[in-house]
C-alpha atoms as a PDB file:
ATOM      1  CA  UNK A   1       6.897   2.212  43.301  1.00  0.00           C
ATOM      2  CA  UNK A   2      10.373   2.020  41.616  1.00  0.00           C
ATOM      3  CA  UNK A   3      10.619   3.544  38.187  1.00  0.00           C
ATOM      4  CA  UNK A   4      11.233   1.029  35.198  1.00  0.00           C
ATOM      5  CA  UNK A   5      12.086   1.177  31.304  1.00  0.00           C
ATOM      6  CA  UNK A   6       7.949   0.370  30.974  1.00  0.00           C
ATOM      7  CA  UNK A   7       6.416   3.200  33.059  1.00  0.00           C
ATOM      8  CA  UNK A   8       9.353   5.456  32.179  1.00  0.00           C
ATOM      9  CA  UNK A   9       8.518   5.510  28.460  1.00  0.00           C
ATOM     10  CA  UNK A  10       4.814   5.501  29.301  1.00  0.00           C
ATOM     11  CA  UNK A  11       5.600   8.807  31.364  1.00  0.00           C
ATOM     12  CA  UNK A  12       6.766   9.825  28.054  1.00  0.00           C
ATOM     13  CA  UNK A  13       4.386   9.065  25.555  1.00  0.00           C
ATOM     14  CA  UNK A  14       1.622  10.699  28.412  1.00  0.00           C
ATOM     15  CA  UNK A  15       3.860  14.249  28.298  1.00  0.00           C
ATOM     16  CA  UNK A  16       4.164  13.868  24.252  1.00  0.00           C
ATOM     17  CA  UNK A  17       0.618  13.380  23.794  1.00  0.00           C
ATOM     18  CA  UNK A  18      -0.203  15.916  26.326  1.00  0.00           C
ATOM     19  CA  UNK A  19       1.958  18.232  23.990  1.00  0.00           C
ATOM     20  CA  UNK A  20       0.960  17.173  20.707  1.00  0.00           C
ATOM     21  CA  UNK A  21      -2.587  17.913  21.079  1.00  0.00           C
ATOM     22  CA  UNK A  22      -1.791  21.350  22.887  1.00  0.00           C
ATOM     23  CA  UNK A  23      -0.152  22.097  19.955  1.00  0.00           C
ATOM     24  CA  UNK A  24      -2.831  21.555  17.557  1.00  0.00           C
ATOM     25  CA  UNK A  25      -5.117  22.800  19.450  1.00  0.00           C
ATOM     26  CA  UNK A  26      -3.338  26.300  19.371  1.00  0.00           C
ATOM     27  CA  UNK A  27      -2.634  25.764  15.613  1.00  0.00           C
ATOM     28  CA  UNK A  28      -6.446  26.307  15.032  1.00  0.00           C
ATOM     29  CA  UNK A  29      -9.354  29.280  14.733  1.00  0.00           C
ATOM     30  CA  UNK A  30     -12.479  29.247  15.694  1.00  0.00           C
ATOM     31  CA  UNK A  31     -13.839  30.073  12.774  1.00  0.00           C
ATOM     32  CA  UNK A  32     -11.779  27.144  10.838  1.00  0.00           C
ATOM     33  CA  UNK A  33     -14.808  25.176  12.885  1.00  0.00           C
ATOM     34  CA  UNK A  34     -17.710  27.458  12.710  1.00  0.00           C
ATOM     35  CA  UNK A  35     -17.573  28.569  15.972  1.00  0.00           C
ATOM     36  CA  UNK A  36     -18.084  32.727  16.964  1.00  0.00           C
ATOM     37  CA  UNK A  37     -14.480  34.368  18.018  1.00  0.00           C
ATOM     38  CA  UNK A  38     -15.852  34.941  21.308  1.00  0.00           C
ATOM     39  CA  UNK A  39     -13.993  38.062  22.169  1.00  0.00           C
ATOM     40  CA  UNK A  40     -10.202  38.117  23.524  1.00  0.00           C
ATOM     41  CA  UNK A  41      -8.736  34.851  24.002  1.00  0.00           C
ATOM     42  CA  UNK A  42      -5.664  34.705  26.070  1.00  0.00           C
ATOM     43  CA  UNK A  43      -4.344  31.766  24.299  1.00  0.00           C
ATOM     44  CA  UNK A  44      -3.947  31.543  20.484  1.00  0.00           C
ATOM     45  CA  UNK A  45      -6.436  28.474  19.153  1.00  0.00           C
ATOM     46  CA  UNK A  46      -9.183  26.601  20.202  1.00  0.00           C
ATOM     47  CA  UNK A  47     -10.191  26.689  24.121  1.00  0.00           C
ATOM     48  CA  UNK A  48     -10.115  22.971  25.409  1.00  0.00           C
ATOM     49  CA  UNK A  49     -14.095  22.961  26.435  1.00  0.00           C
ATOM     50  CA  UNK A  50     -14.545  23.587  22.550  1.00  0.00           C
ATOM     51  CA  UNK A  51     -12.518  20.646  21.762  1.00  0.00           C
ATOM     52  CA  UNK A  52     -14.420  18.377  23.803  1.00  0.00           C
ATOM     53  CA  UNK A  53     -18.115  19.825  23.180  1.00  0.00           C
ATOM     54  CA  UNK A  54     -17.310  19.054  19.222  1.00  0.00           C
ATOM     55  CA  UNK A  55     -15.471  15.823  20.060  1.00  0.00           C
ATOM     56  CA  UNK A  56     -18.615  14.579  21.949  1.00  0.00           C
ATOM     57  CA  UNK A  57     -16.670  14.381  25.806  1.00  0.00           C
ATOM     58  CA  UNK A  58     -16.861  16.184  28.772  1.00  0.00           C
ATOM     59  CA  UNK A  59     -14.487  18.710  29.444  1.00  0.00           C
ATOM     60  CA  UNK A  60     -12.997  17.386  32.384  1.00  0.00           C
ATOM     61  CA  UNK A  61     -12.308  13.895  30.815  1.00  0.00           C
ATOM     62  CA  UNK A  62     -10.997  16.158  27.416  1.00  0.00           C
ATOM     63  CA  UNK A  63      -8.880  17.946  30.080  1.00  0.00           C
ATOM     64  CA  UNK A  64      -7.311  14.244  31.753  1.00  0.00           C
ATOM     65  CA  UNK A  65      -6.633  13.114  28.575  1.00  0.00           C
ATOM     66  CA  UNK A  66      -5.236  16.400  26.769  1.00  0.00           C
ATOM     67  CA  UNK A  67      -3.243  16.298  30.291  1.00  0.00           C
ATOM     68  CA  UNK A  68      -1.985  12.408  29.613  1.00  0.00           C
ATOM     69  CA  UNK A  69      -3.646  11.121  32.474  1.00  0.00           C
ATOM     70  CA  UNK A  70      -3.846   7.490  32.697  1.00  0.00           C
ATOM     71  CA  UNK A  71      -7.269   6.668  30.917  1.00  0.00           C
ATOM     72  CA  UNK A  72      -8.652   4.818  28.631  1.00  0.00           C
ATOM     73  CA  UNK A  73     -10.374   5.827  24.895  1.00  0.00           C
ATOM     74  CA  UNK A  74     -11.829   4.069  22.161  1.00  0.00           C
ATOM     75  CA  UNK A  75     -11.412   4.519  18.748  1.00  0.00           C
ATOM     76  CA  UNK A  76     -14.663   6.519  18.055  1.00  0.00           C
ATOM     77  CA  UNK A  77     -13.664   9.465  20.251  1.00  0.00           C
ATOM     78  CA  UNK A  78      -9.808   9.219  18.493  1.00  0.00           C
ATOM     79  CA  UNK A  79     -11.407   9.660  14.978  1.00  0.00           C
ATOM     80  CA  UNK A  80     -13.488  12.500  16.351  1.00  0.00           C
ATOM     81  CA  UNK A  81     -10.996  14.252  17.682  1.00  0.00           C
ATOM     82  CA  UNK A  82      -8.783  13.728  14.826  1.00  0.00           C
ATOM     83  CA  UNK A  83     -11.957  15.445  12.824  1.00  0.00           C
ATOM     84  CA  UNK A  84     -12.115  18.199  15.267  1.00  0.00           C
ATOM     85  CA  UNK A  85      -8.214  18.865  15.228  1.00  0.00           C
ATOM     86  CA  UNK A  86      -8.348  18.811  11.392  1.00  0.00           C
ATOM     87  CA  UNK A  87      -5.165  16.121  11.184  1.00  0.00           C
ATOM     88  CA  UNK A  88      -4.138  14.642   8.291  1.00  0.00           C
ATOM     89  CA  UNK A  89      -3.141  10.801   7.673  1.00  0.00           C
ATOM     90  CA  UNK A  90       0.065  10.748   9.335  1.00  0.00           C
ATOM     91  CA  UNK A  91      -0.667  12.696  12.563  1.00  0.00           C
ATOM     92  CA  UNK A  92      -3.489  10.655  12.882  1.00  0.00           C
ATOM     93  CA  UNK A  93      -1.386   7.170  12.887  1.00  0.00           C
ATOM     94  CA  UNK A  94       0.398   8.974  15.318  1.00  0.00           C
ATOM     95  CA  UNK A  95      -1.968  10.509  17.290  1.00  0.00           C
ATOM     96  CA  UNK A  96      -3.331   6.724  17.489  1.00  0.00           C
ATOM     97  CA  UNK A  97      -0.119   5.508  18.743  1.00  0.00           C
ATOM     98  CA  UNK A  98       0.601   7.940  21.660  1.00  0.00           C
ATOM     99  CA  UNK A  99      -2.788   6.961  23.041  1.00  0.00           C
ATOM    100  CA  UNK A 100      -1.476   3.318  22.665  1.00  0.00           C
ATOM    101  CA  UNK A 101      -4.569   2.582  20.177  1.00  0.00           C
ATOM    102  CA  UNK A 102      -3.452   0.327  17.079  1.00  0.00           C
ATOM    103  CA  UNK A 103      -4.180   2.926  14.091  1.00  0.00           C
ATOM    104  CA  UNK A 104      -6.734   2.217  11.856  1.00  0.00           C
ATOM    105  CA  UNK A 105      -6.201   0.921   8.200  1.00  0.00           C
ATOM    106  CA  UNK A 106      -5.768   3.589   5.822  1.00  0.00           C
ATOM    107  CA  UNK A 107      -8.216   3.042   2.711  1.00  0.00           C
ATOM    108  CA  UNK A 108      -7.072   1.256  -0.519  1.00  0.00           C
ATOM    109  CA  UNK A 109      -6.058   3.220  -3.444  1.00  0.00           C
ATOM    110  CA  UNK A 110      -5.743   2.354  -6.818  1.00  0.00           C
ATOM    111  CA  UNK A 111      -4.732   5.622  -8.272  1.00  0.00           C
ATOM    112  CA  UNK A 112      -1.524   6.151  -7.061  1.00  0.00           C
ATOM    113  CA  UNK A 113       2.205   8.029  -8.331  1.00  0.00           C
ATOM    114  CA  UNK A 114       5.414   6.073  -8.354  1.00  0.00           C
ATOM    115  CA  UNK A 115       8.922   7.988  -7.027  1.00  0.00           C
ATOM    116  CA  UNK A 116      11.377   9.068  -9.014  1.00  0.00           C
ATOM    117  CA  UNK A 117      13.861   7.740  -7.124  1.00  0.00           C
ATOM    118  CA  UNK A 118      12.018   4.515  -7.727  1.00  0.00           C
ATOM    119  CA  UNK A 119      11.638   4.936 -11.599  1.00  0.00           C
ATOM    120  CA  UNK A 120      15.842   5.386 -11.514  1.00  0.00           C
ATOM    121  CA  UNK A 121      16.420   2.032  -9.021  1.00  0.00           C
ATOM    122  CA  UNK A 122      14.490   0.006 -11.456  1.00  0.00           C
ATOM    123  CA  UNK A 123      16.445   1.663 -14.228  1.00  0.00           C
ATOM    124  CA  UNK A 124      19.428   0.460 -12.676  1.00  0.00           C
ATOM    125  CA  UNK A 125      18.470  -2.947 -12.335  1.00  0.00           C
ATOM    126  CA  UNK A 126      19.169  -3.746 -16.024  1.00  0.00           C
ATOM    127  CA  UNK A 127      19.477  -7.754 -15.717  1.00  0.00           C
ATOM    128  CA  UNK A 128      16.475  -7.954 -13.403  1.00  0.00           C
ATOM    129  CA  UNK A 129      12.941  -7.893 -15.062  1.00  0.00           C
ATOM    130  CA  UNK A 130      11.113  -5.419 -12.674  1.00  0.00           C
ATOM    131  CA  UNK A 131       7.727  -3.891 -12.213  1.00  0.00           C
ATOM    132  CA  UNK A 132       5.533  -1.943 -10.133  1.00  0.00           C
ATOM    133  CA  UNK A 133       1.720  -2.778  -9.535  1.00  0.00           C
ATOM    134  CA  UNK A 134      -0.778  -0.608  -7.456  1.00  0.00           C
ATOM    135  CA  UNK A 135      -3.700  -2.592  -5.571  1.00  0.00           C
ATOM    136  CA  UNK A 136      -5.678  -3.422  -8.742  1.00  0.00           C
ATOM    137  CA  UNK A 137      -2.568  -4.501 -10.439  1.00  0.00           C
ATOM    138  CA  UNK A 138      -1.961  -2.398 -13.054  1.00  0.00           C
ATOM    139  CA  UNK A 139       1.773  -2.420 -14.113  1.00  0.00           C
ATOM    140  CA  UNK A 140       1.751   1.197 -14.000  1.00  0.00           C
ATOM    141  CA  UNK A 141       6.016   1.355 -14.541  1.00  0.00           C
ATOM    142  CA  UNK A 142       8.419  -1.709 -15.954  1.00  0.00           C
ATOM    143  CA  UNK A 143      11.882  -1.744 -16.928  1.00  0.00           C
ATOM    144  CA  UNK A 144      13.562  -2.590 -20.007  1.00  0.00           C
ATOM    145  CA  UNK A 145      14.272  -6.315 -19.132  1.00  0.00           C
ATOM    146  CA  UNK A 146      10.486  -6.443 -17.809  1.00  0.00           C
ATOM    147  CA  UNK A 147       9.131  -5.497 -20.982  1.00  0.00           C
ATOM    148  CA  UNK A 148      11.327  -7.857 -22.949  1.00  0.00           C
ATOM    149  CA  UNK A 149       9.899 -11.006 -20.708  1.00  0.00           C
ATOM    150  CA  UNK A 150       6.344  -9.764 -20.055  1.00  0.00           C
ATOM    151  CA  UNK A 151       5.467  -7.248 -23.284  1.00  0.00           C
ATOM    152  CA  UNK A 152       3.842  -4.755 -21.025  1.00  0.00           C
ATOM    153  CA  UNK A 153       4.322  -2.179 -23.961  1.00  0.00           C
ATOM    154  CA  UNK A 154       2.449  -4.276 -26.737  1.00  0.00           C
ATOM    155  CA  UNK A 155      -0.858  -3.937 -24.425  1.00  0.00           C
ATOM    156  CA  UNK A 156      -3.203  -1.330 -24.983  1.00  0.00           C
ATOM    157  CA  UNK A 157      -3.062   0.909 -22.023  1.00  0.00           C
ATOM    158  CA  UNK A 158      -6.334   0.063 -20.345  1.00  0.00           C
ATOM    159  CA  UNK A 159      -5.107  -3.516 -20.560  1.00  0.00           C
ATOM    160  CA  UNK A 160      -1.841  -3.057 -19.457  1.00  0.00           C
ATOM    161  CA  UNK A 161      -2.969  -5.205 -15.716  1.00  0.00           C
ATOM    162  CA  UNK A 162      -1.041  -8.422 -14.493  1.00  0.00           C
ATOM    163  CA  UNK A 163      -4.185 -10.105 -13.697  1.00  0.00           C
ATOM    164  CA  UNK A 164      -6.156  -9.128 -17.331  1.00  0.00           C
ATOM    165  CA  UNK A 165      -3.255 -10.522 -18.688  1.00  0.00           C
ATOM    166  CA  UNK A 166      -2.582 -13.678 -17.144  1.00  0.00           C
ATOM    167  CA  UNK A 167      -6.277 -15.053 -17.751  1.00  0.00           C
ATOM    168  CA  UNK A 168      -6.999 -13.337 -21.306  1.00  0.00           C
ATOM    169  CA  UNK A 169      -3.675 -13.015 -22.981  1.00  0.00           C
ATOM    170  CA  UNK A 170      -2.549 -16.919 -24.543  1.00  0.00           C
ATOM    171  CA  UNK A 171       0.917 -16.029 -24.243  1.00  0.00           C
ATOM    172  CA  UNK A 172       0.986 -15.288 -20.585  1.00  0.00           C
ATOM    173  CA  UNK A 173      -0.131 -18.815 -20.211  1.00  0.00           C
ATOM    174  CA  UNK A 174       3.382 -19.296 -21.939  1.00  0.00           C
ATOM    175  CA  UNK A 175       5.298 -17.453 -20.032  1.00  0.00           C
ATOM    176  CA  UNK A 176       3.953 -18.552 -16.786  1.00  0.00           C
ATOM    177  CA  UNK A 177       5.730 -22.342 -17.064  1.00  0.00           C
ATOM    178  CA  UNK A 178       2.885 -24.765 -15.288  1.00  0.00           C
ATOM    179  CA  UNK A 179       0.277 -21.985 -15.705  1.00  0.00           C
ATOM    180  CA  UNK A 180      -2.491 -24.298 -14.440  1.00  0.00           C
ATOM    181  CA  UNK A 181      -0.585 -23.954 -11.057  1.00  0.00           C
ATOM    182  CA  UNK A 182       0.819 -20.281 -10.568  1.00  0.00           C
ATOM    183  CA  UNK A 183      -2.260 -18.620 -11.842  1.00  0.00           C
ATOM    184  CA  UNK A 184      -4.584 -19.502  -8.878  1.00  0.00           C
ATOM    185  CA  UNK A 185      -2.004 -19.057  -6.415  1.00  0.00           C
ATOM    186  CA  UNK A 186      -1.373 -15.341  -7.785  1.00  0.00           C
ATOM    187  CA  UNK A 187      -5.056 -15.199  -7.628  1.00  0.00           C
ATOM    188  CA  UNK A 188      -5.325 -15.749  -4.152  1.00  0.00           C
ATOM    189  CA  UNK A 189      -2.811 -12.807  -3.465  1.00  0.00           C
ATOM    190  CA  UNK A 190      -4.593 -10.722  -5.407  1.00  0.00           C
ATOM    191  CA  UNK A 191      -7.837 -11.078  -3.447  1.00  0.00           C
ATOM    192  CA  UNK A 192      -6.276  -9.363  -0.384  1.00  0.00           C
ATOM    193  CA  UNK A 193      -5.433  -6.705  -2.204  1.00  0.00           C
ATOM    194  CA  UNK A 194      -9.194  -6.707  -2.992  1.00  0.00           C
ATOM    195  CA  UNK A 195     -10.190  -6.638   0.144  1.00  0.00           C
ATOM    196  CA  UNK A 196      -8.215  -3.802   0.836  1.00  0.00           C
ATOM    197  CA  UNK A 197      -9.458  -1.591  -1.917  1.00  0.00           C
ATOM    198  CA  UNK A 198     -13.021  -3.205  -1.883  1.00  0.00           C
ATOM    199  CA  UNK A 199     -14.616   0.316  -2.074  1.00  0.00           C
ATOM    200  CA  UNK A 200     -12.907   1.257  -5.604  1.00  0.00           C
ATOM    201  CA  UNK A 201     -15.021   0.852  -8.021  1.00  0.00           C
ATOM    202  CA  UNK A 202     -12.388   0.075 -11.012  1.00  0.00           C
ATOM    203  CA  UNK A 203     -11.297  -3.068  -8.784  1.00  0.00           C
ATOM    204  CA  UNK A 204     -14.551  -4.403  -8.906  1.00  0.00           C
ATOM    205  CA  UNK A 205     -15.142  -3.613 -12.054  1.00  0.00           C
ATOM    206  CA  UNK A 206     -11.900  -5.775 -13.581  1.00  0.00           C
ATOM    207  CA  UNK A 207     -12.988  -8.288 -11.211  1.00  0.00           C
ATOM    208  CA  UNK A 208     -16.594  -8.355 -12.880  1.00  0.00           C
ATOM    209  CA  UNK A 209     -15.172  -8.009 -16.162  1.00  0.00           C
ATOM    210  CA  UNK A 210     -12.968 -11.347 -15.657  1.00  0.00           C
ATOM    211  CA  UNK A 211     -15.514 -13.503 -14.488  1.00  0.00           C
ATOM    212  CA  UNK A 212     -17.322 -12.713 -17.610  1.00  0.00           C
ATOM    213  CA  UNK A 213     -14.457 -13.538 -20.301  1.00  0.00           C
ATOM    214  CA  UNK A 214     -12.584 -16.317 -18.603  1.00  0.00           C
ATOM    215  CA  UNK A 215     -13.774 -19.612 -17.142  1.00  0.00           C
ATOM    216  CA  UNK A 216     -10.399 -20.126 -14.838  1.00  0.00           C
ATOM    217  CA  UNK A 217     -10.639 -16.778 -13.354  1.00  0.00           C
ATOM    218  CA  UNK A 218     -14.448 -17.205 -12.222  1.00  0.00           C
ATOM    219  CA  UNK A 219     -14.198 -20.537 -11.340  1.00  0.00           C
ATOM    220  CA  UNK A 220     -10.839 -20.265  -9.268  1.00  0.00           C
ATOM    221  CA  UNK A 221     -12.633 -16.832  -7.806  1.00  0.00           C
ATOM    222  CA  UNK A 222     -15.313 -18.339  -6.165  1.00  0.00           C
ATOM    223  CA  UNK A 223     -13.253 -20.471  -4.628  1.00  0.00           C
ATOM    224  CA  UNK A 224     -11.797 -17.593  -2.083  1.00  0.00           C
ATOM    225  CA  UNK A 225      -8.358 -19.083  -1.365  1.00  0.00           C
ATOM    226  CA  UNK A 226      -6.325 -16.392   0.046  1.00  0.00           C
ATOM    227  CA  UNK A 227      -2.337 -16.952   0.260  1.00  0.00           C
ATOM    228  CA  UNK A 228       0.486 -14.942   1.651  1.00  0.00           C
ATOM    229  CA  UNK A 229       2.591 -12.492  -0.739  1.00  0.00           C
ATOM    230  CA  UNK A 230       4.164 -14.711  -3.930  1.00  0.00           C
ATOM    231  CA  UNK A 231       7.647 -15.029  -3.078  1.00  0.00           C
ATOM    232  CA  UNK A 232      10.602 -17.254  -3.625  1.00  0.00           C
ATOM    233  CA  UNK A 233      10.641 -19.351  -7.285  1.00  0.00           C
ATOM    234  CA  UNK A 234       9.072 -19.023 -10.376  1.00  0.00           C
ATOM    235  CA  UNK A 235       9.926 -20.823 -13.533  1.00  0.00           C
ATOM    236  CA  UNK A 236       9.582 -18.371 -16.634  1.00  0.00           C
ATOM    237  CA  UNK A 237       9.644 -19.432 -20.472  1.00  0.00           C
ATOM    238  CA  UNK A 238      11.314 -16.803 -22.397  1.00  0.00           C
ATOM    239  CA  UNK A 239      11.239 -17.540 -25.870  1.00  0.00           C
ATOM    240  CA  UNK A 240      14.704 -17.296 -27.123  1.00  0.00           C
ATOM    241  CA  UNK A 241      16.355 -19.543 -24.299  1.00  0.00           C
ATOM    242  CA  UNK A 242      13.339 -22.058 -22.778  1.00  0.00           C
ATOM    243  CA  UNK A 243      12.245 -22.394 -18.983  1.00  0.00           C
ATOM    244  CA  UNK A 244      14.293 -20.279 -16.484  1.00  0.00           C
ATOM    245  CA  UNK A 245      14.171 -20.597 -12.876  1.00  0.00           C
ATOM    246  CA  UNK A 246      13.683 -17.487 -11.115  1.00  0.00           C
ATOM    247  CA  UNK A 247      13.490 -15.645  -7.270  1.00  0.00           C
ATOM    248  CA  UNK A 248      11.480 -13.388  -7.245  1.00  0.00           C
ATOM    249  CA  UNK A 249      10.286 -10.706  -4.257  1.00  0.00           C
ATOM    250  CA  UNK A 250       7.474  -8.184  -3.507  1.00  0.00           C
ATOM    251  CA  UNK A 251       8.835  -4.964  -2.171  1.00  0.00           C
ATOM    252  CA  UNK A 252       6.492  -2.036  -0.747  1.00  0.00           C
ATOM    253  CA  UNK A 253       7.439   1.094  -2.547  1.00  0.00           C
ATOM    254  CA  UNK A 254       4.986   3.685  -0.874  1.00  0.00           C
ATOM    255  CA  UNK A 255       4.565   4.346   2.824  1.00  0.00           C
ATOM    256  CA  UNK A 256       0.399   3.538   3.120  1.00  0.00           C
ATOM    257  CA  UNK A 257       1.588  -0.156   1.293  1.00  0.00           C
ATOM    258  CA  UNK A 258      -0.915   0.968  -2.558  1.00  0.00           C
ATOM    259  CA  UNK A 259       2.166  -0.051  -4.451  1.00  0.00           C
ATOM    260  CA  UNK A 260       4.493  -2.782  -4.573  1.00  0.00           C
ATOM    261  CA  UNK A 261       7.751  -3.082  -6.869  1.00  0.00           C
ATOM    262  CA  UNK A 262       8.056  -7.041  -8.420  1.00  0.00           C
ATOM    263  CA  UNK A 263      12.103  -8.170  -9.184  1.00  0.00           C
ATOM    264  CA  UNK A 264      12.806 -11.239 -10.811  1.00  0.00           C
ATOM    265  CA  UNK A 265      16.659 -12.398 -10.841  1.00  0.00           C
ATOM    266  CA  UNK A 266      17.571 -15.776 -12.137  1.00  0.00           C
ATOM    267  CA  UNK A 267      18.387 -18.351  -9.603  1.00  0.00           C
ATOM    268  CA  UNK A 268      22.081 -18.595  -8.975  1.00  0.00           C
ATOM    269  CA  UNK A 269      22.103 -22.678  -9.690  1.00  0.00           C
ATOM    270  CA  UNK A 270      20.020 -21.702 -13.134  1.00  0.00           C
ATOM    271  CA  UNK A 271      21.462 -23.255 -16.160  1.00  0.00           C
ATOM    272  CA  UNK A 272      20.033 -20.526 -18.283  1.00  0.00           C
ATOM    273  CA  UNK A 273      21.299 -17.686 -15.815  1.00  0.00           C
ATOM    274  CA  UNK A 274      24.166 -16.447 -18.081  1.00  0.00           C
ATOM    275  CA  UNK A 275      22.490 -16.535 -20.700  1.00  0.00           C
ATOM    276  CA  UNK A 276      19.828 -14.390 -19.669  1.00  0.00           C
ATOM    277  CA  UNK A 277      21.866 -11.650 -18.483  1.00  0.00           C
ATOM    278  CA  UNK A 278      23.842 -11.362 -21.555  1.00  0.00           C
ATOM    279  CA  UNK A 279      20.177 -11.947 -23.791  1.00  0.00           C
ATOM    280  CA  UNK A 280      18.017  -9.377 -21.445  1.00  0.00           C
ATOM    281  CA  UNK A 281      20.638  -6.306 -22.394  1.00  0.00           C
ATOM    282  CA  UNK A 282      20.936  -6.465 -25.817  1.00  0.00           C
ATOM    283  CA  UNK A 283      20.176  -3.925 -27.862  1.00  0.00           C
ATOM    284  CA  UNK A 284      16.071  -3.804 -28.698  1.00  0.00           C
ATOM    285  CA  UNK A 285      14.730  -3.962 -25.116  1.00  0.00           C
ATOM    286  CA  UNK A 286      12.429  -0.849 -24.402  1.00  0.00           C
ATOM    287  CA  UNK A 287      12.639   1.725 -22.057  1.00  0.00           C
ATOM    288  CA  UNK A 288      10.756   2.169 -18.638  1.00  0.00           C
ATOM    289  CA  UNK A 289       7.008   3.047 -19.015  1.00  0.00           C
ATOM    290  CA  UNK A 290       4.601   5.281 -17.194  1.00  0.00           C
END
């Protein structure tokens, strides 16, 4: 059979994943796994029948696939393996992808540390109100021109959470022009982001702790409406100028997708636009926040 582009970089992945596990394999002691020395080995690492005893195969169906042999495997035996071979979060995506398996979803975190480098983009955003939320969404960093739209700074730490403050805080409903309307629909994006950390227990608790205080948030809740990210137009009241058109975008700041950076930018067509940019600057605005 003629070779083409398909089976050419198939041959490829086989010999890469026929390489990659070699080379973990070697990178590892028995006694990293509980398992006697054994005596002289002539290879450094683990011997491929050990592999597959404490990955739950056969050794000569460990040995076709170690060797890339054209098989198939399920995602139980990748996770043990990935146990057995001790790999961390990104060799396991990628151990997942040479075997042409779709990786797994990495757990939700809510506890999570922003970039410099990203603390210094939104720093140089001055005209653009911008934020960063984790999963449970805290604002856990803002920028000056955030702060002077959205207060983060005058909450109390524990309080300082987009959500909290959209359904307790009267002047988010303010802020938020045609509240009645934006609120639910940033309530159903939050809920995937609930799904996706269901197993933290501060998530569930904010979510518990809403339903009790406010009768919009438990109401609109129960309804389980789930949208796609909020992106393209929001009208904003800022107090010293009125209702402001803005775009706005959702940008993942952190490779397993726990944190997302929020920029708002008047519209171009805004009447209000040049106004803002000269109002946002002035002096008064504070700094960015951890």
């Amino acid at each position: 059979m003629p070779s083409t582009p398909a089976t050419d970089r198939l041959d490829r992945t086989r010999a890469d994943l026929s390489e990659f596990l070699r080379l973990r394999r070697a990178r590892l002691h028995p006694a990293d796994l509980g398992l006697p020395a054994g005596g002289r080995r002539r290879t450094p690492g683990l011997r491929r029948e050990e592999v597959a005893a404490l990955a739950g195969v056969g050794l000569a169906w460990y040995t076709w696939f170690e060797q890339g042999r054209n098989i198939s495997v399920s995602a139980a035996f990748l996770e043990n393996l990935a146990r057995v071979l001790k790999l961390d979060a990104a060799e396991r995506r990628h151990l997942y992808l040479l075997a042409h398996q779709r990786p797994p979803t990495e757990p939700g975190r809510t506890w999570c540390t922003v970039p410099p480098q990203v603390r210094r983009l939104m720093d140089d955003l001055p005209a653009r109100p911008a934020y960063i939320l984790n999963l449970r969404w805290d604002v856990v960093v803002w920028n000056a021109a955030a702060d002077r739209v959205f207060d983060f700074s005058a909450q109390a730490p524990g309080r300082r959470n987009l959500l909290w403050m959209l359904f307790v805080e009267p002047r988010m409903r303010q802020v938020f022009v045609n509240w009645p309307a934006q609120a639910p629909a940033m309530l159903s994006t939050f809920r995937r982001d609930f799904a996706s950390a269901s197993g933290v227990p501060d998530i569930a608790e904010l979510v518990d702790e809403l339903q009790a205080v406010s009768p919009d948030f438990n109401a609109w809740w129960r309804e389980h409406d789930v949208h796609g990210a909020c992106m393209g137009q929001r009208t904003l009241h800022v107090e010293a100028l009125g209702d402001i058109a803005f775009e706005h975008a959702t940008l993942t700041v952190d490779e397993s997708r726990h944190l997302r950076l929020v920029v708002y930018a008047p519209a171009p067509d805004a009447p209000l636009a040049n106004d803002f940019a000269r109002w946002v600057v002035q002096p008064g605005a504070s700094g960015a926040a951890a």
